[in-house]
C-alpha atoms as a PDB file:
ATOM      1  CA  UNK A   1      12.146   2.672  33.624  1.00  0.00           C
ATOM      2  CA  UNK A   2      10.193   3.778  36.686  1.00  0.00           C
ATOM      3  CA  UNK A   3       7.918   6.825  36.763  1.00  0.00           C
ATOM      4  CA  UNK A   4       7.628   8.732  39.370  1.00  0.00           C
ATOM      5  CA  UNK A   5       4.876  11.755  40.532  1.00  0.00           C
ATOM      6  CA  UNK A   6       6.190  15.345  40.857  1.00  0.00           C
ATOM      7  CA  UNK A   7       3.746  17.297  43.054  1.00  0.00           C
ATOM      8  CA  UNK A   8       2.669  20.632  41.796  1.00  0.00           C
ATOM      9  CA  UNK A   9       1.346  23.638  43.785  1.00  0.00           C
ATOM     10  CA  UNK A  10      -2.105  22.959  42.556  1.00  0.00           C
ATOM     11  CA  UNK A  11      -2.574  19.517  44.097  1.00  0.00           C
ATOM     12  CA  UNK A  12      -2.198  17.782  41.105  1.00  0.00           C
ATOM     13  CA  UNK A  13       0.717  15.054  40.496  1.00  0.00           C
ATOM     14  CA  UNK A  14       2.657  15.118  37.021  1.00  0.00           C
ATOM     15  CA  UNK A  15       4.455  11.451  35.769  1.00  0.00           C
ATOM     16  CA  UNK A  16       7.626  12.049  35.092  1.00  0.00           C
ATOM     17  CA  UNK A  17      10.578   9.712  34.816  1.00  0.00           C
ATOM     18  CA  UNK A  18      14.230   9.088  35.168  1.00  0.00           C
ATOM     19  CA  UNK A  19      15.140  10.531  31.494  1.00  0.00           C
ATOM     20  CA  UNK A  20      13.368  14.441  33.012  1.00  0.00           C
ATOM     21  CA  UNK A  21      16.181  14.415  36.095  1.00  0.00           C
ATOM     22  CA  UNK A  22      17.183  18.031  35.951  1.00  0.00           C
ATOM     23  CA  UNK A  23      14.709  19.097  33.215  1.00  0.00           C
ATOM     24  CA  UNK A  24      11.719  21.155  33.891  1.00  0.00           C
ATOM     25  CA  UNK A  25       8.099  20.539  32.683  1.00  0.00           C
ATOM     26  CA  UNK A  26       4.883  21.488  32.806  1.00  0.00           C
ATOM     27  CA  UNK A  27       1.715  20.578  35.253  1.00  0.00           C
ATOM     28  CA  UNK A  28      -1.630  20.325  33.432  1.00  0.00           C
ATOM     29  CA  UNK A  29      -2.511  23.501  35.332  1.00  0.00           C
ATOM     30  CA  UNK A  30       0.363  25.213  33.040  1.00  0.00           C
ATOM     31  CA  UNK A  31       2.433  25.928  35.959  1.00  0.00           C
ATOM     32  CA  UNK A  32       6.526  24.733  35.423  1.00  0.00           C
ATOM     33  CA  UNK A  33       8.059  22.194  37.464  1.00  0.00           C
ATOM     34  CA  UNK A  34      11.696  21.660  37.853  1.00  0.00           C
ATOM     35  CA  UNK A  35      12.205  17.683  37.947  1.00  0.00           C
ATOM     36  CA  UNK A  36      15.205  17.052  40.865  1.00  0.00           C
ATOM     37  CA  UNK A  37      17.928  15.294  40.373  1.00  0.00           C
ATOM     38  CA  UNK A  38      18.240  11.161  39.811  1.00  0.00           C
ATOM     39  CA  UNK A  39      18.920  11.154  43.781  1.00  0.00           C
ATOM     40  CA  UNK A  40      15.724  13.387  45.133  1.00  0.00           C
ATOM     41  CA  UNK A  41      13.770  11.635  42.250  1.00  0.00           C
ATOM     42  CA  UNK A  42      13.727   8.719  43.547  1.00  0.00           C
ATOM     43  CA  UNK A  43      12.843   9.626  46.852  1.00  0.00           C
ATOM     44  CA  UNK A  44       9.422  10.634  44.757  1.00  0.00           C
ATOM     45  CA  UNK A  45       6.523   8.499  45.069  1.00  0.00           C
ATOM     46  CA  UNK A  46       6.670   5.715  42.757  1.00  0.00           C
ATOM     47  CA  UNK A  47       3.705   6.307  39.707  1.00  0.00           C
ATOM     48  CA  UNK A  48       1.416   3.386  40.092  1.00  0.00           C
ATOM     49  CA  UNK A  49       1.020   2.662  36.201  1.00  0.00           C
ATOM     50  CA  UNK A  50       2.747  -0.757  36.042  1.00  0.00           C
ATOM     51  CA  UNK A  51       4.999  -1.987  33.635  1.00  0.00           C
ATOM     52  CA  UNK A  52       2.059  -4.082  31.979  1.00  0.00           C
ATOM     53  CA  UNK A  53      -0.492  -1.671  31.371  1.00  0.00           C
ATOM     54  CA  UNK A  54       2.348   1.141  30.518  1.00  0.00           C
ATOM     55  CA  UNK A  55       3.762  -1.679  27.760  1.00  0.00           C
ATOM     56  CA  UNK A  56      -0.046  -2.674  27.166  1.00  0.00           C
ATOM     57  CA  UNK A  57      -1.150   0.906  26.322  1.00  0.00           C
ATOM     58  CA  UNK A  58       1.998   1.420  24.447  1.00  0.00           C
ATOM     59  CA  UNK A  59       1.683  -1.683  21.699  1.00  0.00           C
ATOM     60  CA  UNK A  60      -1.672  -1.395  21.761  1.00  0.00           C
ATOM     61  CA  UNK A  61      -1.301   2.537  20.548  1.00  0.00           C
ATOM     62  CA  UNK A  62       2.267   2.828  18.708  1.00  0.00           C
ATOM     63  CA  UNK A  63       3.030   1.440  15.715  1.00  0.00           C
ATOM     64  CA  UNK A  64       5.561  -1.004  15.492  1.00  0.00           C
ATOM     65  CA  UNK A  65       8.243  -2.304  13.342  1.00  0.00           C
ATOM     66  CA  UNK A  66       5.172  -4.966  11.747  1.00  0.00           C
ATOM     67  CA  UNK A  67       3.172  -2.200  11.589  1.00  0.00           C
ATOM     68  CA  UNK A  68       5.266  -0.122   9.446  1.00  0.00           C
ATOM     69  CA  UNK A  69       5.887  -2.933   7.083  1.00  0.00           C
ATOM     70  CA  UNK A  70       2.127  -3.793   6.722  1.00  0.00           C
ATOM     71  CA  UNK A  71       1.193  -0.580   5.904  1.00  0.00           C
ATOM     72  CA  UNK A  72       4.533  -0.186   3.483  1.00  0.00           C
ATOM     73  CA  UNK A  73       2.980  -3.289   1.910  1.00  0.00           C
ATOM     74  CA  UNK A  74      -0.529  -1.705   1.837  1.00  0.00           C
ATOM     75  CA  UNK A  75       1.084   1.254   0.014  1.00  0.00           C
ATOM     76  CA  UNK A  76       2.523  -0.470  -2.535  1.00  0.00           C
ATOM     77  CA  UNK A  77      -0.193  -3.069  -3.311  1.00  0.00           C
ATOM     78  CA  UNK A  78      -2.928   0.109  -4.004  1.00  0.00           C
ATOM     79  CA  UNK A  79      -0.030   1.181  -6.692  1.00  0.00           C
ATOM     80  CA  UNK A  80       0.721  -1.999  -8.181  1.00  0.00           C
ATOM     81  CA  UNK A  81      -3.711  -1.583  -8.209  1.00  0.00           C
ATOM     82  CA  UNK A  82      -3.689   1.737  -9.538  1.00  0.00           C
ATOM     83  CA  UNK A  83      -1.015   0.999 -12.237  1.00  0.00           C
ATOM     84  CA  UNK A  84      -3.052  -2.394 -13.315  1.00  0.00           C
ATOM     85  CA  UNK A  85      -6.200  -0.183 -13.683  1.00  0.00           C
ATOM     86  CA  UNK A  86      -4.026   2.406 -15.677  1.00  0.00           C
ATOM     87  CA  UNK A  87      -2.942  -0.107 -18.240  1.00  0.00           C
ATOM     88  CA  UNK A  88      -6.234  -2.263 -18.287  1.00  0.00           C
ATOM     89  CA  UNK A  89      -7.506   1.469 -19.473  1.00  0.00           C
ATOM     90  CA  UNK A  90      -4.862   2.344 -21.696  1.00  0.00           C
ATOM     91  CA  UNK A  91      -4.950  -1.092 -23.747  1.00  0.00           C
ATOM     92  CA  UNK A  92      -5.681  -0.831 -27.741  1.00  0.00           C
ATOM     93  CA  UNK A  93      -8.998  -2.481 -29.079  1.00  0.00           C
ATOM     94  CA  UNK A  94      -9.190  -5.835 -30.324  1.00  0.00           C
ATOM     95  CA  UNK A  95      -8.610  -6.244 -33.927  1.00  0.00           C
ATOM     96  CA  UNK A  96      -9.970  -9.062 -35.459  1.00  0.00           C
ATOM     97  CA  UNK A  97      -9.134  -9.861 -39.173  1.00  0.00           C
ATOM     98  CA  UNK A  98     -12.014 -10.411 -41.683  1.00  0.00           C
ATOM     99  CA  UNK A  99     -12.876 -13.846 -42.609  1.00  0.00           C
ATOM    100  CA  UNK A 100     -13.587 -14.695 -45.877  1.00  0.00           C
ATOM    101  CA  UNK A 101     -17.295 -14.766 -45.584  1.00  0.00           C
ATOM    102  CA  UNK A 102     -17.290 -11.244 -44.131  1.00  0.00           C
ATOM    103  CA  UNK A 103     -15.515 -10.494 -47.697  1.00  0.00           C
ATOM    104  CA  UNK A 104     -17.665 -11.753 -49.622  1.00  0.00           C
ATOM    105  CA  UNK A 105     -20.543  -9.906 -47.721  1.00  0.00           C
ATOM    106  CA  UNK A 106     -19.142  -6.816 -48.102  1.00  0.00           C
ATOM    107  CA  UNK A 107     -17.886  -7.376 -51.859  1.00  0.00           C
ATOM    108  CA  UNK A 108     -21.660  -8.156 -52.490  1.00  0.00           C
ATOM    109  CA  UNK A 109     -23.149  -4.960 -50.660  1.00  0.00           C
ATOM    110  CA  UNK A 110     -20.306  -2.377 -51.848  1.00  0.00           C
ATOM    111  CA  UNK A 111     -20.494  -0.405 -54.848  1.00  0.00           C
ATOM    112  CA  UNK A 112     -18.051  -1.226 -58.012  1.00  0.00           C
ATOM    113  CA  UNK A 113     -15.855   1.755 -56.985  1.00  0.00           C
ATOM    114  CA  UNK A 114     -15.707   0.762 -53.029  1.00  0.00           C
ATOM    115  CA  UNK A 115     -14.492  -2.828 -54.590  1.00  0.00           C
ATOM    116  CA  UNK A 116     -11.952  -1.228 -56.671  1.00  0.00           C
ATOM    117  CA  UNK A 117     -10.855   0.646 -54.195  1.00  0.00           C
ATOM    118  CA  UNK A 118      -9.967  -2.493 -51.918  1.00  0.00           C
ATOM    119  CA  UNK A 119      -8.417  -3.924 -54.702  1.00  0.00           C
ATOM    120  CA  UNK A 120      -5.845  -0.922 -54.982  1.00  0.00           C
ATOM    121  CA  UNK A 121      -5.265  -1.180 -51.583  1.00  0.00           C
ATOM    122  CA  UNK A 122      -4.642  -5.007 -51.229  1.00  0.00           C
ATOM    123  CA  UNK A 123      -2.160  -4.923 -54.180  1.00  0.00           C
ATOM    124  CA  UNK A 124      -0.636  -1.884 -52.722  1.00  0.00           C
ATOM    125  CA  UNK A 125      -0.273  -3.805 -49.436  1.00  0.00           C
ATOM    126  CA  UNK A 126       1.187  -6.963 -50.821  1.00  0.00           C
ATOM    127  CA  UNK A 127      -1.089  -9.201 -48.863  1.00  0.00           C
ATOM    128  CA  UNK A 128       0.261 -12.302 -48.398  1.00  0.00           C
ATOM    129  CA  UNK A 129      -0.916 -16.117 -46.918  1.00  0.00           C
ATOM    130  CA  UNK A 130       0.802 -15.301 -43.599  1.00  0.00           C
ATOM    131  CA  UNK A 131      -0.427 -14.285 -40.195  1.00  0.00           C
ATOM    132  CA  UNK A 132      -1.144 -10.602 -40.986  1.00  0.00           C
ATOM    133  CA  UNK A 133       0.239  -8.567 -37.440  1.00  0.00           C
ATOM    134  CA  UNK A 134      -1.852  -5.813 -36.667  1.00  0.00           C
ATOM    135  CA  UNK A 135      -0.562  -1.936 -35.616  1.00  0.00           C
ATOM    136  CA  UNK A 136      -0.726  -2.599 -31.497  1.00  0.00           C
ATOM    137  CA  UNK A 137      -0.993  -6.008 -31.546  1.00  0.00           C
ATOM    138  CA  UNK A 138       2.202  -6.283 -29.691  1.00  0.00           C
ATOM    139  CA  UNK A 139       2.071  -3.795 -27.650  1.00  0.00           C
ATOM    140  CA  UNK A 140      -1.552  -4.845 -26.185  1.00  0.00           C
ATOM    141  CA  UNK A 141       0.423  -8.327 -25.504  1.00  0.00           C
ATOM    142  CA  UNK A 142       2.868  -6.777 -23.551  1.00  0.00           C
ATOM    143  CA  UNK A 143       0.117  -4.211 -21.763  1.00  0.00           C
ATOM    144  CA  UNK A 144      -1.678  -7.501 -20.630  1.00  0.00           C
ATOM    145  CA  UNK A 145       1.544  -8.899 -19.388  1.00  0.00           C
ATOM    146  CA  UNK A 146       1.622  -5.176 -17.148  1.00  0.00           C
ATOM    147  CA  UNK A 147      -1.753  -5.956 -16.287  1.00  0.00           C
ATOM    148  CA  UNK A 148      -1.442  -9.255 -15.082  1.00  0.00           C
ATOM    149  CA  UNK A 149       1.767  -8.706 -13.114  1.00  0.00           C
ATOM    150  CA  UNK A 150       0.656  -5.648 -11.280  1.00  0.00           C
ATOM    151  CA  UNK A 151      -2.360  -7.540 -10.627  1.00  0.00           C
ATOM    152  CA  UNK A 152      -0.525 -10.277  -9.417  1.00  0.00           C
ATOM    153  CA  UNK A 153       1.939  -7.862  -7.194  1.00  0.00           C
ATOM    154  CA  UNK A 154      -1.445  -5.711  -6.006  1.00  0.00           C
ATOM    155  CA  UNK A 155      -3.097  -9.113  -4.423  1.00  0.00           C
ATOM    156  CA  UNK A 156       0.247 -10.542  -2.981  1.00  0.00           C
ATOM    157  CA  UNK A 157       0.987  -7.275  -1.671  1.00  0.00           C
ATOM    158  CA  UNK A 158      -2.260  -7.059   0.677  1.00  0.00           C
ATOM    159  CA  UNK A 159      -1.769 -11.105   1.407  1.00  0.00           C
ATOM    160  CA  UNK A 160       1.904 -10.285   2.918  1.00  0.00           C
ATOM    161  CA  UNK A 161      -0.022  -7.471   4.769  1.00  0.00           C
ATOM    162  CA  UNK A 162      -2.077  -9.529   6.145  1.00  0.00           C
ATOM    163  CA  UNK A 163       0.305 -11.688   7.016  1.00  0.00           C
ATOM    164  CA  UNK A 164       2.689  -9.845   8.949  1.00  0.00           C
ATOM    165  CA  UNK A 165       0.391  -8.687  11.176  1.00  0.00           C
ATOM    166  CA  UNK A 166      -1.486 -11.527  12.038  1.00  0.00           C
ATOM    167  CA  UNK A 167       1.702 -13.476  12.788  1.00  0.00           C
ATOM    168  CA  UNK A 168       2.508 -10.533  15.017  1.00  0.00           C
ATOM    169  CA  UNK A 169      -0.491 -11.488  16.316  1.00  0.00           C
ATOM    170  CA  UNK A 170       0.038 -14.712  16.907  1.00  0.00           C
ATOM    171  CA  UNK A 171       2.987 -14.023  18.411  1.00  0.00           C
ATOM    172  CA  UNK A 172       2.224 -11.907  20.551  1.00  0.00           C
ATOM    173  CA  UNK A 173      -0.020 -14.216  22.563  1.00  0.00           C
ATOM    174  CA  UNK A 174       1.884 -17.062  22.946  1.00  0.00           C
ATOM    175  CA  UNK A 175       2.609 -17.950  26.657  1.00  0.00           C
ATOM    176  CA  UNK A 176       6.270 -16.311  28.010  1.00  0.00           C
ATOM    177  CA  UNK A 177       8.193 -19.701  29.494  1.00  0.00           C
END
């Protein structure tokens, strides 16, 4: 749409355009203007800020529709971040079941009442030749499995950032045929 210059009383020329018809507005001196009609506004002098540099300054200034999404992207990757940092934090410790040297170490520094002592408890516990599952040992599985796919989601979330807005780049400066 065209702009046009209103004159003011001060000398000084305010852009307005064919959406203010009718409307009134204010000079930069602070002094109200009633914009005419579509008919006496176009009898107005025609603004000299092209379409180019108007649609220039606007793109360059505005966010767009990629913009948006990159930064919707950007927003959700520092989550997916924050939450993998949460969980990495939050994961039980490691524990790693004696070996059978370790035993015997200990059964040959430990009093006769420490030893009996184990011995109550292993009976009590019904030890057996299988794969003894530790208290958290699944749930640090499945916290690593958080970890690892809000990892994953953090890093592809700033690629498709990235990527939106540089093929908007691109795009953008391609020839017009």
């Amino acid at each position: 749409m065209p702009d046009y210059l209103l004159p003011c009383v001060c000398g000084q020329q305010t852009h307005v355009s064919i959406v203010q018809a009718g409307q009134s507005v204010r000079c930069v001196c602070g002094a109200p203007l009633q914009v005419p009609n579509l008919r006496e506004l176009r009898e107005l002098a025609p603004a000299e800020i092209s379409a180019r540099s108007a649609g220039r300054f606007h793109s360059r200034h505005a966010w767009g529709y990629r913009h948006r999404v990159a930064f919707l992207l950007l927003l959700g990757s520092l989550a997916a971040g924050a939450l993998a940092i949460y969980l990495a934090r939050r994961l039980p410790e490691v524990r790693v079941p004696a070996t059978p040297q370790q035993v015997a170490q200990w059964l040959e520094t430990s009093s006769p009442g420490e030893t009996l002592a184990l011995y109550h408890q292993m009976i009590q516990s019904e030890l057996q030749p299988k794969r003894v599952v530790f208290a958290g040992e699944e749930e640090r599985k499945l916290m690593l499995w958080g970890v690892g796919i809000a990892l994953g989601a953090s890093i592809g979330g700033l690629f498709l950032a990235f990527g939106v807005l540089w093929h908007g780049r691109r795009r953008k400066k391609t020839p017009a045929a």
